[in-house]
Protein backbone atom coordinates (compact mmCIF):
# COMPACT_ATOMS: atom_id res chain seq x y z
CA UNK A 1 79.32 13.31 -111.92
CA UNK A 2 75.65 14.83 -111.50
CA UNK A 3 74.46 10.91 -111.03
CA UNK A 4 76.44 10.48 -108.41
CA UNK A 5 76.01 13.50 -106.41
CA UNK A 6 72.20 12.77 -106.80
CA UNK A 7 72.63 9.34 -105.75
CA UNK A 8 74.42 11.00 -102.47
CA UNK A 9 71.96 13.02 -101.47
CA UNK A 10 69.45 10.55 -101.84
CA UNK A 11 71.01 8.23 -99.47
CA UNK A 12 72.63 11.40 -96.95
CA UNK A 13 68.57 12.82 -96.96
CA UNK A 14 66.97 9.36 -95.90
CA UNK A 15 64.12 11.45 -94.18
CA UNK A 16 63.20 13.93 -97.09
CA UNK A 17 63.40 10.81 -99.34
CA UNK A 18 60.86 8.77 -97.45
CA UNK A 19 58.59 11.37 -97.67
CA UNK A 20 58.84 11.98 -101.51
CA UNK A 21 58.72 8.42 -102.36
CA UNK A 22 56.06 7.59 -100.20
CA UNK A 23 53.70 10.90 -101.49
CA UNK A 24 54.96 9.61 -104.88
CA UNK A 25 53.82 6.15 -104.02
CA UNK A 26 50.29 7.25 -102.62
CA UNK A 27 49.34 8.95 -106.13
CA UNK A 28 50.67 6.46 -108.84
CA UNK A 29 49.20 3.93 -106.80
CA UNK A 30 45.55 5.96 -106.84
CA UNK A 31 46.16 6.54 -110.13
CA UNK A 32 46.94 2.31 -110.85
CA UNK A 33 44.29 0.79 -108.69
CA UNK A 34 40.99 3.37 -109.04
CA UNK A 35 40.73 3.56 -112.37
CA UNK A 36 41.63 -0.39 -113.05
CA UNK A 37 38.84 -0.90 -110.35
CA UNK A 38 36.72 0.53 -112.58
CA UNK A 39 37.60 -0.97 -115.75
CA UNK A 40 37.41 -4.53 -114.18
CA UNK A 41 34.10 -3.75 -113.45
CA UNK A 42 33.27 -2.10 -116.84
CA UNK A 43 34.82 -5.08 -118.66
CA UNK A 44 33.78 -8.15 -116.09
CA UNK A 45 30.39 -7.29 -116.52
CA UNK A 46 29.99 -6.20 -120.62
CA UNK A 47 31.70 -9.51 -121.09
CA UNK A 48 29.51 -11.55 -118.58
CA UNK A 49 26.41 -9.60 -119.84
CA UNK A 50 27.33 -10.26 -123.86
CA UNK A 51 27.75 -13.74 -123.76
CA UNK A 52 24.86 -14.78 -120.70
CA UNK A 53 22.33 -11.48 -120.63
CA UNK A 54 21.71 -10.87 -124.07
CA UNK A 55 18.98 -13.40 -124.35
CA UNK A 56 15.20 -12.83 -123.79
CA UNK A 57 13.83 -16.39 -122.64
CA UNK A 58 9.96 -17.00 -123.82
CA UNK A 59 8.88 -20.19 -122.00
CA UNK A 60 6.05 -22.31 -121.01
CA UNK A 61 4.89 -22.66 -117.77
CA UNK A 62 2.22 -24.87 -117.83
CA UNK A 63 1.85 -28.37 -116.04
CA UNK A 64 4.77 -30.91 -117.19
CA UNK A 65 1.94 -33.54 -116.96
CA UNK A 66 -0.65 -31.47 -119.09
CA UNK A 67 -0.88 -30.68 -123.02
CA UNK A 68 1.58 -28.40 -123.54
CA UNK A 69 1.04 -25.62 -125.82
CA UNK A 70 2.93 -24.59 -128.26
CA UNK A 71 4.23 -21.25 -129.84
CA UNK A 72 2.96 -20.97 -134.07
CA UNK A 73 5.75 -20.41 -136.56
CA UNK A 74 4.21 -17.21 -137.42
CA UNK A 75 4.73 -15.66 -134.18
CA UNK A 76 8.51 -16.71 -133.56
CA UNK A 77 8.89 -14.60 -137.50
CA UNK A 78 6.83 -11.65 -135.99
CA UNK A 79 9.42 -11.78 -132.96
CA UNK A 80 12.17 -12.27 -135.44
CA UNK A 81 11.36 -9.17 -137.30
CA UNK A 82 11.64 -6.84 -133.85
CA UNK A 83 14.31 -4.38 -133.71
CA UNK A 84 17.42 -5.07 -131.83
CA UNK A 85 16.71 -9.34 -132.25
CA UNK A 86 19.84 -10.32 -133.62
CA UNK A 87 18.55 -14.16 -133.68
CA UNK A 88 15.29 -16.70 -132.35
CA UNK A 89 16.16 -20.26 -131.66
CA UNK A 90 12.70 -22.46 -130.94
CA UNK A 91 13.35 -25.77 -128.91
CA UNK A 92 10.91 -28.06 -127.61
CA UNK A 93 11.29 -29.10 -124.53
CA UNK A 94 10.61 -32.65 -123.21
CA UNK A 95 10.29 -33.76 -119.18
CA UNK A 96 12.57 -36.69 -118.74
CA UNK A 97 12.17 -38.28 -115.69
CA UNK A 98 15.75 -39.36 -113.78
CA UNK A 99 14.98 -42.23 -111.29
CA UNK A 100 16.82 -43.05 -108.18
CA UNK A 101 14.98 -45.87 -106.90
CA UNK A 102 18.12 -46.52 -104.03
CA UNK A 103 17.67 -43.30 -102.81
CA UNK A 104 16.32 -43.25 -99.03
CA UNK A 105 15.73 -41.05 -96.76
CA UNK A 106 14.65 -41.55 -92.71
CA UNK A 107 11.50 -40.73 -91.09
CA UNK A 108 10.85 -37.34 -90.13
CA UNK A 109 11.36 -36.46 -86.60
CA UNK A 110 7.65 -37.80 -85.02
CA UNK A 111 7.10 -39.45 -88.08
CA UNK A 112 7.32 -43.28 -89.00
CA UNK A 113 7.68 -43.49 -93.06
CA UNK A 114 10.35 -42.28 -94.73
CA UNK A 115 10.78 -42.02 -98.45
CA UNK A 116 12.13 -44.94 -100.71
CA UNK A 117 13.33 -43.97 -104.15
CA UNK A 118 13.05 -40.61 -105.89
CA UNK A 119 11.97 -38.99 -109.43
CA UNK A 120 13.44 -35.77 -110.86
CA UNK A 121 11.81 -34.38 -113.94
CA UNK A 122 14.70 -32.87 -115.84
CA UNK A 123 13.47 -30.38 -119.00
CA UNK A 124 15.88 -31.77 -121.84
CA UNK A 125 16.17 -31.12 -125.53
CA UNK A 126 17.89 -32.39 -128.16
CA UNK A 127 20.61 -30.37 -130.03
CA UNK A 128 20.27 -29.13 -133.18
CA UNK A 129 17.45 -29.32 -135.50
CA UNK A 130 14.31 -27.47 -136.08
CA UNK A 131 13.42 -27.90 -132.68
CA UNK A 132 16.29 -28.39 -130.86
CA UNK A 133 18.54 -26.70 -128.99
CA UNK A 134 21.17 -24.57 -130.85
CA UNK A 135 24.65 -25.99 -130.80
CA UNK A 136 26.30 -22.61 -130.78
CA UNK A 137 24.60 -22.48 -127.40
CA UNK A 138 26.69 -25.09 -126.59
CA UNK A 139 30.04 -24.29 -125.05
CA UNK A 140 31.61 -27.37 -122.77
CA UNK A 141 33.76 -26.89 -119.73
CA UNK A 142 34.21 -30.57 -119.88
CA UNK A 143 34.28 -33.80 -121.57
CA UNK A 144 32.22 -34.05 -125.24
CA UNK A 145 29.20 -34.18 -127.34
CA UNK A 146 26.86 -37.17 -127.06
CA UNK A 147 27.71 -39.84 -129.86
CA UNK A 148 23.86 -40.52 -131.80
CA UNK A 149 24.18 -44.38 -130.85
CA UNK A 150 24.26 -44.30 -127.60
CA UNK A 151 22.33 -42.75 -124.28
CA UNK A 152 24.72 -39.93 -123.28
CA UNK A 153 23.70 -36.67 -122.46
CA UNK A 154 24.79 -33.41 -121.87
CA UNK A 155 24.21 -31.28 -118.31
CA UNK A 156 23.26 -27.86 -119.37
CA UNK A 157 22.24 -27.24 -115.43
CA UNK A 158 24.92 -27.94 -112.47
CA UNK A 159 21.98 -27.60 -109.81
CA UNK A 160 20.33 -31.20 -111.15
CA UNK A 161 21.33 -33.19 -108.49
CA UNK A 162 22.73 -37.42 -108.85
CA UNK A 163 20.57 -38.93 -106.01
CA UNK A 164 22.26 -42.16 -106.70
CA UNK A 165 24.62 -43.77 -103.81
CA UNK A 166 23.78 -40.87 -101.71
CA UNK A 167 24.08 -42.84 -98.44
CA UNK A 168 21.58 -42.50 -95.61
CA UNK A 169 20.48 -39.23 -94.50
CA UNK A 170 18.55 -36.05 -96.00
CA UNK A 171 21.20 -35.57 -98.82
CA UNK A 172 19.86 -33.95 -101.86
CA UNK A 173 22.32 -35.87 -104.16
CA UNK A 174 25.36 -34.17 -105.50
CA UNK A 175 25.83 -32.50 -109.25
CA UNK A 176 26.73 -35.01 -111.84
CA UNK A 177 30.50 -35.59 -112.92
CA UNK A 178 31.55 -37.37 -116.19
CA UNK A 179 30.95 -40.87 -116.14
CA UNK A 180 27.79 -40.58 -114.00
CA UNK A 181 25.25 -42.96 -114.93
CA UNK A 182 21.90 -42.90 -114.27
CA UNK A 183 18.12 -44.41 -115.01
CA UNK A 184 16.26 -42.46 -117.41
CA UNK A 185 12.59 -42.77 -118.57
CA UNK A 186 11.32 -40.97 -121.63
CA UNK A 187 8.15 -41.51 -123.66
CA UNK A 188 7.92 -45.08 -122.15
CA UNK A 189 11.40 -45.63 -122.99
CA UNK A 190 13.88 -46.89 -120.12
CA UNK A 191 17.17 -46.65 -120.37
CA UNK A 192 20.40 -46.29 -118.48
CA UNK A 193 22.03 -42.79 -120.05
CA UNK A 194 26.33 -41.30 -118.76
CA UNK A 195 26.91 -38.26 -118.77
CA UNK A 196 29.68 -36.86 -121.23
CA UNK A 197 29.66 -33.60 -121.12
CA UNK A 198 29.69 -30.11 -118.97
CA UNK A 199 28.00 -27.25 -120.62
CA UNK A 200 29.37 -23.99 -119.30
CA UNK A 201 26.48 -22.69 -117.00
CA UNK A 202 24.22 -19.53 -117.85
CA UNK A 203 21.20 -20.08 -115.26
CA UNK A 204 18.85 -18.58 -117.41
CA UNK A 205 19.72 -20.94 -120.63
CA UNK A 206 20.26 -23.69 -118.19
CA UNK A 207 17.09 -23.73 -116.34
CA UNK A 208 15.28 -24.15 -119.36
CA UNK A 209 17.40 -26.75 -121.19
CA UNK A 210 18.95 -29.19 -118.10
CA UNK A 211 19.93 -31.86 -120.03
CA UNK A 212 21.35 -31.95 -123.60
CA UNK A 213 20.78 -35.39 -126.12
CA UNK A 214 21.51 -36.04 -129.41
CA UNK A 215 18.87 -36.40 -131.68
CA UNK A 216 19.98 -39.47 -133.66
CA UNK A 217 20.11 -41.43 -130.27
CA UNK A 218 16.41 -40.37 -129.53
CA UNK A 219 15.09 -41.17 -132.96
CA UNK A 220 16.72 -44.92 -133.10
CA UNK A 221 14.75 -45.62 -129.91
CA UNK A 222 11.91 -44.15 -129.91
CA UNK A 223 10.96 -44.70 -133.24
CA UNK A 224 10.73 -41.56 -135.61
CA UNK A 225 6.75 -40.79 -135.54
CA UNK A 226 7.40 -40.98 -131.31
CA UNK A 227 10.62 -38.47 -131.47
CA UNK A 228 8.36 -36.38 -133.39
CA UNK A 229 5.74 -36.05 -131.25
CA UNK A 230 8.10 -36.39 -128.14
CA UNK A 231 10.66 -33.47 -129.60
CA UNK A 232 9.41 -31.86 -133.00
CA UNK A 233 5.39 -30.75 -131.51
CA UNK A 234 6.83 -27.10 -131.81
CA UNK A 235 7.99 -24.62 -130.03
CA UNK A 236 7.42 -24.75 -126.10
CA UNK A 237 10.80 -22.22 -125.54
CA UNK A 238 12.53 -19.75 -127.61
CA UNK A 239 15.55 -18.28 -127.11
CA UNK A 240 15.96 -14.50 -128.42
CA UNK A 241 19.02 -13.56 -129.23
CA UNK A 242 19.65 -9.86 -128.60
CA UNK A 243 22.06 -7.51 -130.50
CA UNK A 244 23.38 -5.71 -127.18
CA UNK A 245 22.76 -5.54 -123.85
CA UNK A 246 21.20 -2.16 -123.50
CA UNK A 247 18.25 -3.57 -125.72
CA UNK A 248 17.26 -6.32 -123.96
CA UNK A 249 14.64 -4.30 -121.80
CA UNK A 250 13.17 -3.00 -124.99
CA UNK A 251 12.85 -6.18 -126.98
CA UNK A 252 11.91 -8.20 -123.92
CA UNK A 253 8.67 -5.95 -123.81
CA UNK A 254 8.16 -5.96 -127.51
CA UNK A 255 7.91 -9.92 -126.87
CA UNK A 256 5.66 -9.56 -123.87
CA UNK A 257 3.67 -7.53 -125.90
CA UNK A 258 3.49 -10.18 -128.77
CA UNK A 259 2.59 -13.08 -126.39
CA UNK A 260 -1.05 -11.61 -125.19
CA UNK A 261 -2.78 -14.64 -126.85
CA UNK A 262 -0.20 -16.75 -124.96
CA UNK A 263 -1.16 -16.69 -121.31
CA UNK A 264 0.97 -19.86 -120.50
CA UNK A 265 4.27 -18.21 -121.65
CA UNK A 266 6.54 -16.31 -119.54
CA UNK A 267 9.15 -14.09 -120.57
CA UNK A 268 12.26 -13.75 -118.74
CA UNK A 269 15.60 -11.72 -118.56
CA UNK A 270 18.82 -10.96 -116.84
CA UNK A 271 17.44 -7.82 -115.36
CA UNK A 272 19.91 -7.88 -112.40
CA UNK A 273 22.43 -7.80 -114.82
CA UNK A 274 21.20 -5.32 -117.14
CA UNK A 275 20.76 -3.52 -114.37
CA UNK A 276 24.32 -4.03 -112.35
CA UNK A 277 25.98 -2.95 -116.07
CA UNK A 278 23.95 0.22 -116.54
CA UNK A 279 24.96 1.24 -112.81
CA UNK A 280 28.80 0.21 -113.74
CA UNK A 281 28.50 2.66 -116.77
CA UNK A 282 26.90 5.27 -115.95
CA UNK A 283 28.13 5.65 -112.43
CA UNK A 284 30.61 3.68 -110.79
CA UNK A 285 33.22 3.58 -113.37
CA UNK A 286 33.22 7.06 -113.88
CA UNK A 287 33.56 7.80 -109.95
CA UNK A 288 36.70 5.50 -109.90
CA UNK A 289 38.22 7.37 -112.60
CA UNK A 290 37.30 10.54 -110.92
CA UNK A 291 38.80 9.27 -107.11
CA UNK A 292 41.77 8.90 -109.26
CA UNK A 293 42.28 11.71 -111.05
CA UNK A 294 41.42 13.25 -107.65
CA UNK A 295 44.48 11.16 -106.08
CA UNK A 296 47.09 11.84 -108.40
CA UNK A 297 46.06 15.46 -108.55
CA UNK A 298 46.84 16.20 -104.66
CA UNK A 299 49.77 13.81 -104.76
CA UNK A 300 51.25 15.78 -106.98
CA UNK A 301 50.29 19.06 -105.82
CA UNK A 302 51.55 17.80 -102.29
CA UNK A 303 54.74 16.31 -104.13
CA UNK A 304 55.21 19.83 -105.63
CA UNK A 305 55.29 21.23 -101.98
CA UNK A 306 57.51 18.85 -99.74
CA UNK A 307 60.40 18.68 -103.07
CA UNK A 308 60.00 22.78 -103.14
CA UNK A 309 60.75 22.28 -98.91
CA UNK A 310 63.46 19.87 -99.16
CA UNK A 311 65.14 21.72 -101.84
CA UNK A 312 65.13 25.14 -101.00
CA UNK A 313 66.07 24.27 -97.00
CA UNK A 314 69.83 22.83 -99.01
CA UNK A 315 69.37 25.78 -101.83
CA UNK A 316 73.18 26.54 -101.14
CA UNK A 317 74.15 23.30 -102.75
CA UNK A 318 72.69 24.82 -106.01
CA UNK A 319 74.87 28.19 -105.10
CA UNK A 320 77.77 25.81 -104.59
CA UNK A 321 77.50 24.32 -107.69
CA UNK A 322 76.73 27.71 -109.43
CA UNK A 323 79.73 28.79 -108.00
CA UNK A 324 81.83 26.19 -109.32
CA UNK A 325 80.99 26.76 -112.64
CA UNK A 326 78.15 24.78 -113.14
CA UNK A 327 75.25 26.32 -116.16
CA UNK A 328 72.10 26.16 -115.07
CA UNK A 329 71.55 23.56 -117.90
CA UNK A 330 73.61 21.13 -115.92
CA UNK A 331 71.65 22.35 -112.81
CA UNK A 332 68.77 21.40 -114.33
CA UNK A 333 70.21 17.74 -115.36
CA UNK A 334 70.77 17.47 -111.22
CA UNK A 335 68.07 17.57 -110.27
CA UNK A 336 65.92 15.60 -113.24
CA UNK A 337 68.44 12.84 -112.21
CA UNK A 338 67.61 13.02 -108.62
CA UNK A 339 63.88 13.53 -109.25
CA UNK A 340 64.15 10.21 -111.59
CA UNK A 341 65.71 8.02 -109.01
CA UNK A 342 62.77 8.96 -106.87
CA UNK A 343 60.54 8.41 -109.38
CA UNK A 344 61.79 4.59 -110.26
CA UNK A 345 61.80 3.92 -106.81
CA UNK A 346 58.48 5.07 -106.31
CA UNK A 347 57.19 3.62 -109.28
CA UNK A 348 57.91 -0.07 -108.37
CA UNK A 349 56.47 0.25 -105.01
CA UNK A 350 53.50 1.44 -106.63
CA UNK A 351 53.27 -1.33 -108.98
CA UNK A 352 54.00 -4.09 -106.35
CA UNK A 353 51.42 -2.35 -103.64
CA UNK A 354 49.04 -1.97 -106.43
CA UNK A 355 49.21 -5.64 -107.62
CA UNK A 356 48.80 -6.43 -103.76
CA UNK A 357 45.59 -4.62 -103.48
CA UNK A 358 44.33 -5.40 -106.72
CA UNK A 359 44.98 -9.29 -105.32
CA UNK A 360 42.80 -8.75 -102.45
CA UNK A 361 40.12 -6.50 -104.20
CA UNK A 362 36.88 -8.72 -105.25
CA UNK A 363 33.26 -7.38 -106.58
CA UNK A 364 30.46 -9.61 -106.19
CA UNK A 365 27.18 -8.61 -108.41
CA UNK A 366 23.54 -10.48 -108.09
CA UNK A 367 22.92 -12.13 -111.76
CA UNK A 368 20.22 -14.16 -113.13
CA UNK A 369 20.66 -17.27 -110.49
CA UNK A 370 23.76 -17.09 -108.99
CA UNK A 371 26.49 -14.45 -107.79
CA UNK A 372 29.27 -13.17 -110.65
CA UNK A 373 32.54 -12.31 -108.85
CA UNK A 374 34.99 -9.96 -110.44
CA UNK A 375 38.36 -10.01 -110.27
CA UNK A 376 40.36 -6.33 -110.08
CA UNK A 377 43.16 -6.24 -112.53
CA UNK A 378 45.00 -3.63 -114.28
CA UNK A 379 45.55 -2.90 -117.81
CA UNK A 380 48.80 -2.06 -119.89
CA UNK A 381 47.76 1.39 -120.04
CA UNK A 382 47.06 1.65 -116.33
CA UNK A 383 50.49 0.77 -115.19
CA UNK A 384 52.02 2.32 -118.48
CA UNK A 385 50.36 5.87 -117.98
CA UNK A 386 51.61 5.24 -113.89
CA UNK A 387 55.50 5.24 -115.22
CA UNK A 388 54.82 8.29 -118.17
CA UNK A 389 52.90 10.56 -115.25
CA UNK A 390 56.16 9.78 -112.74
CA UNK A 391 58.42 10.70 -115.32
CA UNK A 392 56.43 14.06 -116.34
CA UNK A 393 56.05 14.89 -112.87
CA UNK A 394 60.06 14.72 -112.46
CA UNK A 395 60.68 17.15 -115.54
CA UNK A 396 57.90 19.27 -114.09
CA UNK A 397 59.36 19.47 -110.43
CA UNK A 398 62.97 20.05 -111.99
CA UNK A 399 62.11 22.70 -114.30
CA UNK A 400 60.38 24.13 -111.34
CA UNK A 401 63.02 23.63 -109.04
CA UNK A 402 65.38 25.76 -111.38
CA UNK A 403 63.16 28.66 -112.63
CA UNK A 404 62.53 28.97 -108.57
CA UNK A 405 66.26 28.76 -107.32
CA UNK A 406 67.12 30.71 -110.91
CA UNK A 407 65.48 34.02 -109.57
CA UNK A 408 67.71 34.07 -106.32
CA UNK A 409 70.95 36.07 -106.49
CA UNK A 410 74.10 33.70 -105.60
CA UNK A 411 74.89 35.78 -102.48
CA UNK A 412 71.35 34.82 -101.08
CA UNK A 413 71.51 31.19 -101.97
CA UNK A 414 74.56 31.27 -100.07
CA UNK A 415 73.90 32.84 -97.18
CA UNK A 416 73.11 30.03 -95.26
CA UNK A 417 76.08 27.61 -95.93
């Protein structure tokens, strides 16, 4: 009987109803979308940052066409040994040069040679191995590993471009796909090598390893005294695997500090990132939390307000019922079930306005390289908390509603029928 008299006056008060829903609506919706604004953030970028930015890069900058120098096995143990390395992975690094002798370009405007054919040097490494790079570096978006028979290879870097069949023009070539051959040239060796496989892309891993080989296939043709010298000198990068993200400045000075005898080594780091994720932590998560917390608090303090108006402006229908013999028990059970239909319509228009937002909401952060974009989603607990606050709220505003009307003789609640 109660459910349908509070299904009545939801429909005969279309105006008052509006109002609450839509108040309603404005705080579980700041309460959905803030605070899973944040948390996209918070997680988007940990994640990003422990699996890309927890490396220190050490690596040589010298002339590809000079001796290259090489890091001593002592020194990778002393930076082994600082605090917060979790693990160092040394790789020698090898120019391979990629030829594109089709590729073409016109003249220059005023100009009456143009350029005929084209060399890339590409910085590859075998994986695995003493000196190689580390296979649980490697992580493919596509295709497979390089079979030890045959020239296939790896791309560890999407911004190598395949200058072959470009057409005429000043095109820059295109990144290679699966099944892309192309001429390679390696110690003296020539060979034609496919490509088989897509590394997923960290810039700073990738633009010190482009292209991946397996060892086997570099050994059977160059001979094993020329893979030696070609990819087991030493150590001309290292890769320093840090614990967590928040030590990477720390360690990546320790290693600075280590390589003062090493002039021709650089060290690098995500800073941007390190950077972007201390900013997320220690500021703009918190401040969508707070914006909120802020919005739910006023909705509800406003929702508290226009219920108390719309209530107490029909506070005879409570003396009617009183009247009637109604306890203030069943009273109370009125208006919880009136307050609850409001709430679970209020509810799913939060949820579907917050998904809409949410769909349309996009962070963009400057990483190592490139751009990371972040997605806004919301949690379990976001949209779960959402439904528990709308159903507190409702037991709140109905206990209110009847220790308020409670205190009012019958003759005054009444008065105005």
């Amino acid at each position: 009987m109660s459910f349908q008299l509070a299904r009545k006056k939801l429909l005969k008060e279309p105006a008052w109803t509006i109002v609450i829903v839509v108040v309603m609506t404005v705080g579980l919706t700041g309460w959905i979308v803030t605070p899973a604004i944040g948390n996209s953030l918070r997680s988007g970028l940990s994640s990003y940052a422990n699996t890309s930015a927890t490396y220190v890069i050490v690596d040589y900058t010298g002339s590809p066409q000079g001796q290259e120098e090489t890091l001593p096995h002592n020194l990778v143990e002393n930076i082994s040994a600082i605090n917060g390395v979790q693990t160092v992975y040394p790789v020698d690094i090898n120019y391979t040069n990629f030829n594109f002798p089709n590729y073409a370009t016109p003249p220059p405007p005023g100009e009456s040679v143009g350029i005929k054919g084209a060399v890339e040097q590409v910085r590859s490494a075998v994986i695995g191995g003493p000196y190689g790079f580390p296979l649980a570096l490697v992580d493919l978006t596509a295709g497979r590993l390089p079979f030890g028979t045959r020239p296939e290879f790896i791309v560890n870097d999407p911004t190598i471009s395949n200058m072959n069949n470009v057409g005429a023009g000043y095109n820059l070539g295109k990144p290679y796909a699966i099944g892309d051959n192309t001429s390679v040239t390696t110690a003296g060796a020539n060979f034609t090598a496919s490509v088989v496989g897509i590394n997923s892309y960290s810039p700073l891993l990738g633009d010190s390893a482009q292209s991946l080989w397996n060892a086997t296939f570099f050994q059977n043709e160059l001979g094993q005294k020329l893979f030696n010298e070609t990819f087991g000198v030493g150590a001309t990068l290292l890769i320093v695997k840090v614990t967590s993200v928040d030590q990477v400045p720390v360690v990546a000075n320790r290693v600075t500090d280590s390589l003062q005898a090493y002039p021709a080594f650089r060290v690098e780091y995500d800073q941007a990132t390190v950077n972007s994720l201390l900013s997320v932590e220690t500021g703009t998560a918190p401040l969508y939390e707070l914006i909120g917390l802020v919005s739910l608090g006023s909705s509800i303090a406003a929702l508290f307000f226009v219920s108390y108006v719309a209530v107490h402006r029909r506070s005879w229908e409570v003396g009617l019922f009183v009247s009637q013999g109604w306890t203030w028990r069943r009273v109370t059970e009125f208006f919880l079930e009136y307050f609850l239909l409001l709430a679970a319509l209020s509810y799913v228009v939060s949820v579907l306005l917050s998904l809409l937002i949410m769909q349309y909401t996009t962070f963009s952060y400057q990483v190592f390289g490139t751009v990371l974009r972040l997605q806004t989603s919301a949690g379990v607990f976001d949209l779960a908390s959402a439904g528990l606050i709308a159903v507190g709220v409702t037991f709140a505003i109905s206990f209110f509603m009847r220790w308020r009307l409670s205190k009012s003789s019958l003759d005054s609640t009444l008065r105005e029928y």
